[in-house]
N, C-alpha and C. Protein backbone atom coordinates (compact mmCIF):
# COMPACT_ATOMS: atom_id res chain seq x y z
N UNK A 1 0.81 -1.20 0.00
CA UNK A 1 0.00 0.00 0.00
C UNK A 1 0.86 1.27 0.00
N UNK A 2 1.79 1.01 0.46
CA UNK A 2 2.79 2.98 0.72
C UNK A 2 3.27 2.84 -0.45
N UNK A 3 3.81 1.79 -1.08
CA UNK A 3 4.07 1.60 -3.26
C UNK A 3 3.70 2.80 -3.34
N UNK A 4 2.53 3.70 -3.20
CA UNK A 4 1.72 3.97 -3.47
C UNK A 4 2.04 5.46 -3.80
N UNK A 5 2.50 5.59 -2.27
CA UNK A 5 3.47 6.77 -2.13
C UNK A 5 4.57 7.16 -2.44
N UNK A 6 5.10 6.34 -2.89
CA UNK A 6 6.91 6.18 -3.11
C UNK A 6 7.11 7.24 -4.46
N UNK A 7 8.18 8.22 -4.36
CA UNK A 7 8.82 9.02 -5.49
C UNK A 7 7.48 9.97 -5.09
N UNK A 8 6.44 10.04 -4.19
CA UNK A 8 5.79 11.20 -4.75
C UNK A 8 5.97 12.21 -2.77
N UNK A 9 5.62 13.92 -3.10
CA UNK A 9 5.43 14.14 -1.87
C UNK A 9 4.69 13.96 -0.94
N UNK A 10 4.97 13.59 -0.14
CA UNK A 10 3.84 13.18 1.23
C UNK A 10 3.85 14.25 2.72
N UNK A 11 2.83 14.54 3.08
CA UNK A 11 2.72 14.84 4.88
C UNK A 11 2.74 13.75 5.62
N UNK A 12 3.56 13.50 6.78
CA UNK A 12 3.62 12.59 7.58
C UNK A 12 2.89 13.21 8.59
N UNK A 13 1.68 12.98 9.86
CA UNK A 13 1.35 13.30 10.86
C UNK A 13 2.08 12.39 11.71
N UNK A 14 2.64 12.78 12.58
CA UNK A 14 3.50 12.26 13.76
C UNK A 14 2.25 12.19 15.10
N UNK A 15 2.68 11.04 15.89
CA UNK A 15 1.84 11.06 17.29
C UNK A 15 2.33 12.50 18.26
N UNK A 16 3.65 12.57 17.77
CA UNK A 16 4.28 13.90 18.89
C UNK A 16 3.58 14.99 18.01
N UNK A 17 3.79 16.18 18.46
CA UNK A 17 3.75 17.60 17.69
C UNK A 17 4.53 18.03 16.53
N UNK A 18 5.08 17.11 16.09
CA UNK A 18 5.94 17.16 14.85
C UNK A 18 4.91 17.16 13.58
N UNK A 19 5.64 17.97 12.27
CA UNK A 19 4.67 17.39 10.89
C UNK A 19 6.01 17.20 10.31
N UNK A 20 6.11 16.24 9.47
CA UNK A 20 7.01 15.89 7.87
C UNK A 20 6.46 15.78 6.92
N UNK A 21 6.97 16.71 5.92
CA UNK A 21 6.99 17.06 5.07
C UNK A 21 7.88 17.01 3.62
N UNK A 22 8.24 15.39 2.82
CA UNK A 22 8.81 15.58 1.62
C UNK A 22 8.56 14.18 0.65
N UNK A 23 9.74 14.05 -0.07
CA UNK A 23 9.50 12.76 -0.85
C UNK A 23 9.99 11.65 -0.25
N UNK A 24 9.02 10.89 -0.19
CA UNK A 24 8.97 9.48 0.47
C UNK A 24 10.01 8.69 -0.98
N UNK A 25 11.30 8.38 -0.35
CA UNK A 25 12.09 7.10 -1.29
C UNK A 25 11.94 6.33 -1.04
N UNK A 26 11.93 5.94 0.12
CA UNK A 26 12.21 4.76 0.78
C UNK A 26 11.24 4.37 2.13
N UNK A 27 10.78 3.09 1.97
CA UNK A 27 10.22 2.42 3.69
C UNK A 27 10.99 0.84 3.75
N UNK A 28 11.02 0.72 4.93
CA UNK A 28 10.79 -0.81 5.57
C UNK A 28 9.76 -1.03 6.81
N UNK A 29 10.29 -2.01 7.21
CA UNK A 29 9.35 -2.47 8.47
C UNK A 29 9.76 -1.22 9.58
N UNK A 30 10.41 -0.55 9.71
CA UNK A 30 10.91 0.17 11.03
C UNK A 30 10.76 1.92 10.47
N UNK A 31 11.18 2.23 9.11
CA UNK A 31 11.37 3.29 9.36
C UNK A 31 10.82 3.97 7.41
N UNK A 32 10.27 5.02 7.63
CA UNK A 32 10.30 5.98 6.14
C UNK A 32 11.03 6.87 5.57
N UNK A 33 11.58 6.84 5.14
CA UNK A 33 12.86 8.01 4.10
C UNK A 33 12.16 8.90 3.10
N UNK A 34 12.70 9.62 3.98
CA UNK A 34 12.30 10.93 3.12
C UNK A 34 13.33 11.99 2.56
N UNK A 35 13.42 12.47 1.67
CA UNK A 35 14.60 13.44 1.24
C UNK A 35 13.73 15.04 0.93
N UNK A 36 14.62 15.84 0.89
CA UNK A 36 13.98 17.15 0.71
C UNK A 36 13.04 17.80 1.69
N UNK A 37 13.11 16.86 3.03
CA UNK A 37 12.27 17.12 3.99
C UNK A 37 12.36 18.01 4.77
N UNK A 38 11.12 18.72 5.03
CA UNK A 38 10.79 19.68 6.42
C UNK A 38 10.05 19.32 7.78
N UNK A 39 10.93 18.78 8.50
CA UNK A 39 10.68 18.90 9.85
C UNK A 39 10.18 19.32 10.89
N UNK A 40 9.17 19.61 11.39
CA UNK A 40 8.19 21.12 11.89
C UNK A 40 8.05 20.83 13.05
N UNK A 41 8.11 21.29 14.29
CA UNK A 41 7.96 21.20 15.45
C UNK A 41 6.88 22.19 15.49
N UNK A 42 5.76 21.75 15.92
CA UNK A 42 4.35 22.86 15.70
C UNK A 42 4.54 23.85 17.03
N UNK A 43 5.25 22.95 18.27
CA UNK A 43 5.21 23.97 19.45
C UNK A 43 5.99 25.85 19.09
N UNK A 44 6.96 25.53 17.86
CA UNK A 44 7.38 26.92 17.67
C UNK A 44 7.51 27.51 17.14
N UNK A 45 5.40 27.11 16.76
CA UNK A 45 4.65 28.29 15.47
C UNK A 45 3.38 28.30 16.31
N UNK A 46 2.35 29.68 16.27
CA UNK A 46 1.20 29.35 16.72
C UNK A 46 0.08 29.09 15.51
N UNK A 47 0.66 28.46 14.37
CA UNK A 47 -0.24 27.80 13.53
C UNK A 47 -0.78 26.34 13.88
N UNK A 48 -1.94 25.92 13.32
CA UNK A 48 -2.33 25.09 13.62
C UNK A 48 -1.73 23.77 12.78
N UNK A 49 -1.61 22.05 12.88
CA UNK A 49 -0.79 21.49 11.93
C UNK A 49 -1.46 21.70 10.65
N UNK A 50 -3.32 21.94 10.98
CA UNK A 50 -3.59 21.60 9.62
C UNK A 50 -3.51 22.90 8.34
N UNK A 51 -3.30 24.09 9.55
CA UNK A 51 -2.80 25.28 8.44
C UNK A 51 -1.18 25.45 8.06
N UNK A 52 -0.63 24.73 8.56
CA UNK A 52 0.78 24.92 8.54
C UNK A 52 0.97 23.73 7.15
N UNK A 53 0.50 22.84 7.05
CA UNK A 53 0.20 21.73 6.00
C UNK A 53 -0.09 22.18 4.91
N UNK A 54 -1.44 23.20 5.13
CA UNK A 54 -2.00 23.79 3.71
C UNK A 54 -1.44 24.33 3.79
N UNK A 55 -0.58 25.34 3.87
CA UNK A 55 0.42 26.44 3.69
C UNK A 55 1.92 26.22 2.67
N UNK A 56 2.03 24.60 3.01
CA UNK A 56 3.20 24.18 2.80
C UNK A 56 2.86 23.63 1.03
N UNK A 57 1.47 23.09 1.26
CA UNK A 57 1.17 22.67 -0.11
C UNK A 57 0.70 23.50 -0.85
N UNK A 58 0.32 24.90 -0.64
CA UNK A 58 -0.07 25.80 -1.71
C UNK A 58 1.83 26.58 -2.11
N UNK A 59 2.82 27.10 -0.97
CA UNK A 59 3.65 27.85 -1.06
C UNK A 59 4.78 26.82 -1.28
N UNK A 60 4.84 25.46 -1.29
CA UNK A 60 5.79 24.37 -0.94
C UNK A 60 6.86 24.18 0.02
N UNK A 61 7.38 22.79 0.04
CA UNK A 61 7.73 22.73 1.22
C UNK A 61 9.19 23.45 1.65
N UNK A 62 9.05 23.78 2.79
CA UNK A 62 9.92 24.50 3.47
C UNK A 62 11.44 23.60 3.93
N UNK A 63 12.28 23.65 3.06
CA UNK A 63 13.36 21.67 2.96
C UNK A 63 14.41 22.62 4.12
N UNK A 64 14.53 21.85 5.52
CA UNK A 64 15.05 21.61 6.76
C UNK A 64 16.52 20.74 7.07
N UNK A 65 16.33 19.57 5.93
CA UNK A 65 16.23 18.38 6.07
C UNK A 65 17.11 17.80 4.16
N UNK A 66 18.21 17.32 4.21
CA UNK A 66 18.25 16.87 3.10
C UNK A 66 17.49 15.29 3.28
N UNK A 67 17.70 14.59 4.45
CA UNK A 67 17.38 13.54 4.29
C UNK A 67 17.09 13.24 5.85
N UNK A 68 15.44 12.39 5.94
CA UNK A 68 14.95 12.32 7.07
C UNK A 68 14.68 10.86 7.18
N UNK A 69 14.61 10.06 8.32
CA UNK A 69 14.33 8.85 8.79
C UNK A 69 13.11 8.78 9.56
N UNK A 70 11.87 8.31 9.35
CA UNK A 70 11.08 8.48 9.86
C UNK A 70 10.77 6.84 11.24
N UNK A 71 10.75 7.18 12.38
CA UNK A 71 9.89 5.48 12.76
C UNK A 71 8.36 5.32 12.37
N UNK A 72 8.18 4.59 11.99
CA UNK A 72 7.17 4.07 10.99
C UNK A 72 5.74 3.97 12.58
N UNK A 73 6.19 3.55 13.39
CA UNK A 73 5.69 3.48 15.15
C UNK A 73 5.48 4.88 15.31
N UNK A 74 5.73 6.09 14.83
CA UNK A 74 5.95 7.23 15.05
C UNK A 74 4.57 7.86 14.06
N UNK A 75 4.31 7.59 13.20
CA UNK A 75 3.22 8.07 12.26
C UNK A 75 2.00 7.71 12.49
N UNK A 76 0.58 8.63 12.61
CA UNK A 76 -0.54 8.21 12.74
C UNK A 76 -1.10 8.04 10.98
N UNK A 77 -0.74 9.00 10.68
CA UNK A 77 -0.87 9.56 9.40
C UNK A 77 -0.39 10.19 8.16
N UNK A 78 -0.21 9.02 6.76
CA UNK A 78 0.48 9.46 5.63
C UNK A 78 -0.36 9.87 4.37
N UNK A 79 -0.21 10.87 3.68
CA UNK A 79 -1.15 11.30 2.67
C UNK A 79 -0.01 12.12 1.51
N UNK A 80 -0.76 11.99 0.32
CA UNK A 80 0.13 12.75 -0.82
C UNK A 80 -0.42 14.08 -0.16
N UNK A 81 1.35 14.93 -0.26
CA UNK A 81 0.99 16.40 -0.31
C UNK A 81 -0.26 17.16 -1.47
N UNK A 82 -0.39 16.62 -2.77
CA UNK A 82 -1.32 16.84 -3.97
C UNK A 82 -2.22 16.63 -2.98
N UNK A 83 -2.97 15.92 -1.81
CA UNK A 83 -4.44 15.55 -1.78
C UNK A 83 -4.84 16.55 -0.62
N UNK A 84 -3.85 17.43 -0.08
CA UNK A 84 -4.10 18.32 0.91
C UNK A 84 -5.12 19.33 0.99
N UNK A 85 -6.27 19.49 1.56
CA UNK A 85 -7.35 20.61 1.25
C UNK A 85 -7.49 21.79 1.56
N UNK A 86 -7.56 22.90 1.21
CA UNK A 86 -7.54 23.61 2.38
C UNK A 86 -9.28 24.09 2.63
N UNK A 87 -9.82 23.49 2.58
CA UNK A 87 -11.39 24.01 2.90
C UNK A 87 -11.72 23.82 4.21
């Protein structure tokens, strides 16, 4: 199913206050790779994740990060950046 995602951009929702933000290359059983990634600690913005998300997908992403390791235990939620709404 993440096939799915692979080579394209994705938002990662994290269980912590974190968002990620880039191209998914790579997964296994433990962890997601991402390159071109932005890293967001929401505590030190007073945006909300889901405006800070649309923000990122209308203006693009804000790259932190040449290359990020995600724990796969760590994600509630993966979606193509393209499917982001802002309504």
């Amino acid at each position: 199913m993440l096939d799915d995602f692979l080579e394209q951009k994705v938002v990662l929702d994290l269980v912590s206050p974190y968002v990620c933000l880039g191209k998914l290359v790579h997964y296994d059983e433990h962890f997601l790779e991402l390159k071109g990634a932005d890293l967001h600690d929401l505590r030190d913005t007073d945006t909300t994740r889901e405006v800070y998300v649309a923000e990122s997908a209308a203006t693009g992403i804000k790259r932190n990060r040449k290359r990020v390791l995600i724990r796969r235990a760590e994600v509630i939620a993966i979606s193509k950046l393209e499917d982001v709404v802002d309504e």
